[in-house]
Protein backbone atom coordinates (compact mmCIF):
# COMPACT_ATOMS: atom_id res chain seq x y z
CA UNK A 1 -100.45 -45.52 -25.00
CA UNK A 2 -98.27 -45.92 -28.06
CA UNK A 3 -97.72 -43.68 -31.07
CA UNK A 4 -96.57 -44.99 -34.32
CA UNK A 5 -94.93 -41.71 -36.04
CA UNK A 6 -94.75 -42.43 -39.52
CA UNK A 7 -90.95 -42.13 -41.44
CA UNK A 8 -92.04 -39.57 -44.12
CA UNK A 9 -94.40 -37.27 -41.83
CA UNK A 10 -92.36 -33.77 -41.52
CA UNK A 11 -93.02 -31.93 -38.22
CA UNK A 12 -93.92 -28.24 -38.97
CA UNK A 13 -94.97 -27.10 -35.34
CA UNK A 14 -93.19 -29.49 -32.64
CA UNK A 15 -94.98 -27.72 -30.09
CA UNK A 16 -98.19 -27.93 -31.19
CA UNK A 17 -97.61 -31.90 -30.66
CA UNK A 18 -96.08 -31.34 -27.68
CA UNK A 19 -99.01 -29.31 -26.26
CA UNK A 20 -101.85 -31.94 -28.12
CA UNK A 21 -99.62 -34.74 -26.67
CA UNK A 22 -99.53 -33.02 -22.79
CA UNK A 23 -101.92 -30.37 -22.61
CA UNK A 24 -101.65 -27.16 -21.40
CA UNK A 25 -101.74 -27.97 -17.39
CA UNK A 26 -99.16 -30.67 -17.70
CA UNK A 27 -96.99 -28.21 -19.80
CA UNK A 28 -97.51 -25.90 -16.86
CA UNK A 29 -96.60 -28.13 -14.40
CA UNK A 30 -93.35 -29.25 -16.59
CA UNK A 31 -92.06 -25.74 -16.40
CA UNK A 32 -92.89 -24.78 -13.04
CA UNK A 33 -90.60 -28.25 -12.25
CA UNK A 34 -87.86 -27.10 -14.56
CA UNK A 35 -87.76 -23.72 -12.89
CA UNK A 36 -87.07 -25.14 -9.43
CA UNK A 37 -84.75 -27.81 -10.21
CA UNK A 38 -82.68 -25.07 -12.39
CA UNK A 39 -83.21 -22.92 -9.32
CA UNK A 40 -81.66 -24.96 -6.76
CA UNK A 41 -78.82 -25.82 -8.83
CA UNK A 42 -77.64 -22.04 -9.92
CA UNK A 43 -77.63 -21.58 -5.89
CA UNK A 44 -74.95 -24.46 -5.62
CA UNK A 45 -72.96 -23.10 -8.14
CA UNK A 46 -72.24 -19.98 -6.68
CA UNK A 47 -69.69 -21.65 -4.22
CA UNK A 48 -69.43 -21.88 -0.53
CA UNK A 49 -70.18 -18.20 1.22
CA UNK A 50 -67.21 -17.48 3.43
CA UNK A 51 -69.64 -15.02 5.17
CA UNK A 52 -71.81 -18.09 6.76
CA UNK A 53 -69.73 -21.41 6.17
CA UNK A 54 -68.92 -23.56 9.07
CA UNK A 55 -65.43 -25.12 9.42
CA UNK A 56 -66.48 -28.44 7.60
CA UNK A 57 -68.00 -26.50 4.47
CA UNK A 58 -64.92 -24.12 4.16
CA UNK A 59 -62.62 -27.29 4.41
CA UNK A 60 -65.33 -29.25 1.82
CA UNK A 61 -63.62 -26.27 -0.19
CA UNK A 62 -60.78 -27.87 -2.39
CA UNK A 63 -57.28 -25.93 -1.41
CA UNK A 64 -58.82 -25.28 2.06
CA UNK A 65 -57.79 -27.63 4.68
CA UNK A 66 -58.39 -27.53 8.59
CA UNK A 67 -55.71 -24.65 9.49
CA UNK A 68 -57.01 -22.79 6.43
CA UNK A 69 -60.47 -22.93 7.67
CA UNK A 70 -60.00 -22.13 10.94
CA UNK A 71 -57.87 -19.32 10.20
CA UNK A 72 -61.10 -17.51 7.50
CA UNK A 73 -63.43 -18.32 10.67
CA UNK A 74 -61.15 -16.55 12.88
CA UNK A 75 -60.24 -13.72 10.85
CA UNK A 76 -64.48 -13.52 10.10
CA UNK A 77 -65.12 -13.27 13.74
CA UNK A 78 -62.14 -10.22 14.33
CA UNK A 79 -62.40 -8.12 11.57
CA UNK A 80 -66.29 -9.08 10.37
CA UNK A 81 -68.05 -9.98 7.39
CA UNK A 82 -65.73 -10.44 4.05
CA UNK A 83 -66.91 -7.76 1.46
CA UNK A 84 -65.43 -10.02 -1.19
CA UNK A 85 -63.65 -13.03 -2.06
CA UNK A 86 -60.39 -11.17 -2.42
CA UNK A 87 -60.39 -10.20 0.90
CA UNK A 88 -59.62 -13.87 1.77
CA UNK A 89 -55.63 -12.74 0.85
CA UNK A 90 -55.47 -10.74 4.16
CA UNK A 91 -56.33 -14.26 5.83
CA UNK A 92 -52.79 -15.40 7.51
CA UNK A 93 -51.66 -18.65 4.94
CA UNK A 94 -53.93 -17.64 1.92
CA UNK A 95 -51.85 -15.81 -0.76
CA UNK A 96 -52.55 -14.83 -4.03
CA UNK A 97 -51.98 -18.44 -5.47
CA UNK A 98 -54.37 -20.38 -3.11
CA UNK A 99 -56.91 -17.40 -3.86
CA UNK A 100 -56.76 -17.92 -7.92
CA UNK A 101 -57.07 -21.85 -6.99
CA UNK A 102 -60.05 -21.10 -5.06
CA UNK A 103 -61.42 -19.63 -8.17
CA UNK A 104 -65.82 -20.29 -8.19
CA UNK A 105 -65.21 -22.26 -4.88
CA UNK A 106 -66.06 -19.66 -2.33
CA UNK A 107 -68.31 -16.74 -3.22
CA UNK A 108 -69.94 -13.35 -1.04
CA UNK A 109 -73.55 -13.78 -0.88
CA UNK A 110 -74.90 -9.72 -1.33
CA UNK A 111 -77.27 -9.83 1.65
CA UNK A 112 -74.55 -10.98 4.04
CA UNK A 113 -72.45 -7.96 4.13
CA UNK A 114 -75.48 -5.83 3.86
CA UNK A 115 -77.14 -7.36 7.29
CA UNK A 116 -73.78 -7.10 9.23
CA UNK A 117 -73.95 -5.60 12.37
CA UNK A 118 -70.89 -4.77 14.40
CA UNK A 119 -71.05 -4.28 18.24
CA UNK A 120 -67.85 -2.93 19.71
């Protein structure tokens, strides 16, 4: 179906069309899609947890190589959970420069540190 709009019509209520043109399900449905997609992208952007990530997503991390990687997994499994990002410059090789290049990279997801459990 095609719709001729004419060059002189002025649109007062663009959603009104959009509603007459859809309906009110299909608008429905359009958000509920926009709300996932958005969804699973703000969760990428919050960087790679240091908390949970494996060897091959910390060295996915740009500035973190193989040593690097090894050496946050290592540290992680001594001392426990990181309580923030900045904790990474206690890691042996990561220094305050390497931590500012990390920048959005790596993240501290809340519920991590809060389900910690430590058995001595």
């Amino acid at each position: 179906m095609y719709y001729i709009w004419p060059k002189r019509l002025k649109l007062r209520n663009p959603e009104a069309l959009f509603l007459n043109f859809c309906g009110d399900s299909e608008m429905k449905k359009i958000f509920l899609i926009l709300v996932i997609f958005f969804g699973f992208n703000l969760s990428v952007l919050a960087g790679v947890d240091i908390n949970t990530a494996s060897q091959a997503d910390l060295e996915s991390v740009k500035g973190l190589g193989p040593v690097k990687a090894k050496a946050i997994i290592e540290y992680r499994n001594k001392y426990g959970m990181f309580k923030s990002v900045e904790e990474l410059a206690n890691v042996k090789g990561i220094g305050a420069g390497i931590l500012k290049q990390l920048g959005d990279q790596v993240s501290v997801q809340e519920g991590a540190v809060l389900t910690e459990t430590k058995v001595d």
